[in-house]
Protein backbone atom coordinates (compact mmCIF):
# COMPACT_ATOMS: atom_id res chain seq x y z
CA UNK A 1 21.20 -8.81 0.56
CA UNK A 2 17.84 -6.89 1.51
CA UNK A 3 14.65 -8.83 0.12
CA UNK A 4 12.89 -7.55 -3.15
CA UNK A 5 9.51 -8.45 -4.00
CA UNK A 6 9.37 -7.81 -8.03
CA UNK A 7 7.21 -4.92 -9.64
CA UNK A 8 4.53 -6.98 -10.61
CA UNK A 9 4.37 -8.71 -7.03
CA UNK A 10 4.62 -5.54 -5.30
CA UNK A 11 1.42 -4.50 -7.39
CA UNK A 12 -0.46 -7.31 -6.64
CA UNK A 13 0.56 -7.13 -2.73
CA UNK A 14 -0.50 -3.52 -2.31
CA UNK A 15 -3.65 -4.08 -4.47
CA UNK A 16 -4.62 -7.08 -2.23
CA UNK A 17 -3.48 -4.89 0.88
CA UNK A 18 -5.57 -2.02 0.42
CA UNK A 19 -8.73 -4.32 -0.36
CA UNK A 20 -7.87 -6.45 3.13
CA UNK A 21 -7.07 -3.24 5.13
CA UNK A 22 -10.69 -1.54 3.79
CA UNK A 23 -12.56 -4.60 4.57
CA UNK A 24 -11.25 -4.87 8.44
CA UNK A 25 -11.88 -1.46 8.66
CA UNK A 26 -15.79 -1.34 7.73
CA UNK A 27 -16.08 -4.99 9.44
CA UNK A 28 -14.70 -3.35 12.93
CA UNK A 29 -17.10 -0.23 12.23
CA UNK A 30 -20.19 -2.37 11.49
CA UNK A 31 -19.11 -4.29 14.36
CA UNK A 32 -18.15 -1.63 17.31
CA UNK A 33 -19.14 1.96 17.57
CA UNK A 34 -16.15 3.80 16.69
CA UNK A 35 -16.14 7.69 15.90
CA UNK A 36 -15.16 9.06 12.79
CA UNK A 37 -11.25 9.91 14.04
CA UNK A 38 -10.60 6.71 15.17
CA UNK A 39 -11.33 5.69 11.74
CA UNK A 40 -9.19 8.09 10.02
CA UNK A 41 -6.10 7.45 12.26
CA UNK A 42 -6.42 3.29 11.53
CA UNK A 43 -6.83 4.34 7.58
CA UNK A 44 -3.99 6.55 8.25
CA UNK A 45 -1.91 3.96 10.45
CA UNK A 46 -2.46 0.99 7.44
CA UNK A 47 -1.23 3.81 4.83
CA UNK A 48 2.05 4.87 7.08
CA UNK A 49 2.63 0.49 6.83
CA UNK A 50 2.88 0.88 3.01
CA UNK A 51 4.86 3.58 3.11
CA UNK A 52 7.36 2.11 5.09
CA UNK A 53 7.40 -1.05 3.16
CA UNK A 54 7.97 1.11 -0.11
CA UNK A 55 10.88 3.38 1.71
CA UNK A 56 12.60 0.15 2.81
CA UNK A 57 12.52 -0.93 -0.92
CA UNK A 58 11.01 -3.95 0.73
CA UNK A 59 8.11 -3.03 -2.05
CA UNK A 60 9.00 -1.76 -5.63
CA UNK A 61 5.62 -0.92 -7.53
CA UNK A 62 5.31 -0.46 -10.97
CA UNK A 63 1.90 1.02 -10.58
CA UNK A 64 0.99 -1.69 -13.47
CA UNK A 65 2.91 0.07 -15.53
CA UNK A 66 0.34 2.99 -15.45
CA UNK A 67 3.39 5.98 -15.12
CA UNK A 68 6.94 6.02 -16.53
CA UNK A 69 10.03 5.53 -14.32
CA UNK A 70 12.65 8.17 -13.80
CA UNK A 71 14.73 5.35 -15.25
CA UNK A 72 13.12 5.31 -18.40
CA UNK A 73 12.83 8.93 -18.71
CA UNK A 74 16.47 9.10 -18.72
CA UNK A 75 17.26 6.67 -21.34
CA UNK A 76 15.40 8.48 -24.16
């Protein structure tokens, strides 16, 4: 049995995910001096983490309900 988190829950994870991941990332670039590409690849790493989450169905967004599932299209 693989662990789910809900729709809902999987909203409010990557919600508070992105707003955690953006504030590390312009804390550490306040902090250090880092260039412009290191930033992009650590935005880009923190993305690829989602993604993978999502793939492993670990994560199952709803996107609060904002778009319409394939499995709802194919009921109607």
């Amino acid at each position: 049995m693989k662990i789910r988190l809900k729709p809902l829950a999987s909203d409010i994870f990557i919600s508070v995910y992105v707003v955690i991941s953006l504030f590390l990332r312009f804390l550490a670039e306040m902090k250090t001096q880092i260039s412009a590409a290191n930033s992009i690849v650590i935005g880009f790493c923190f993305v690829v983490i989602l993604w993978v989450l999502i793939r492993l169905k670990f994560l199952n967004p709803n996107w609060f309900g904002l778009f319409t599932s394939n499995d709802q299209t194919n009921k109607n």
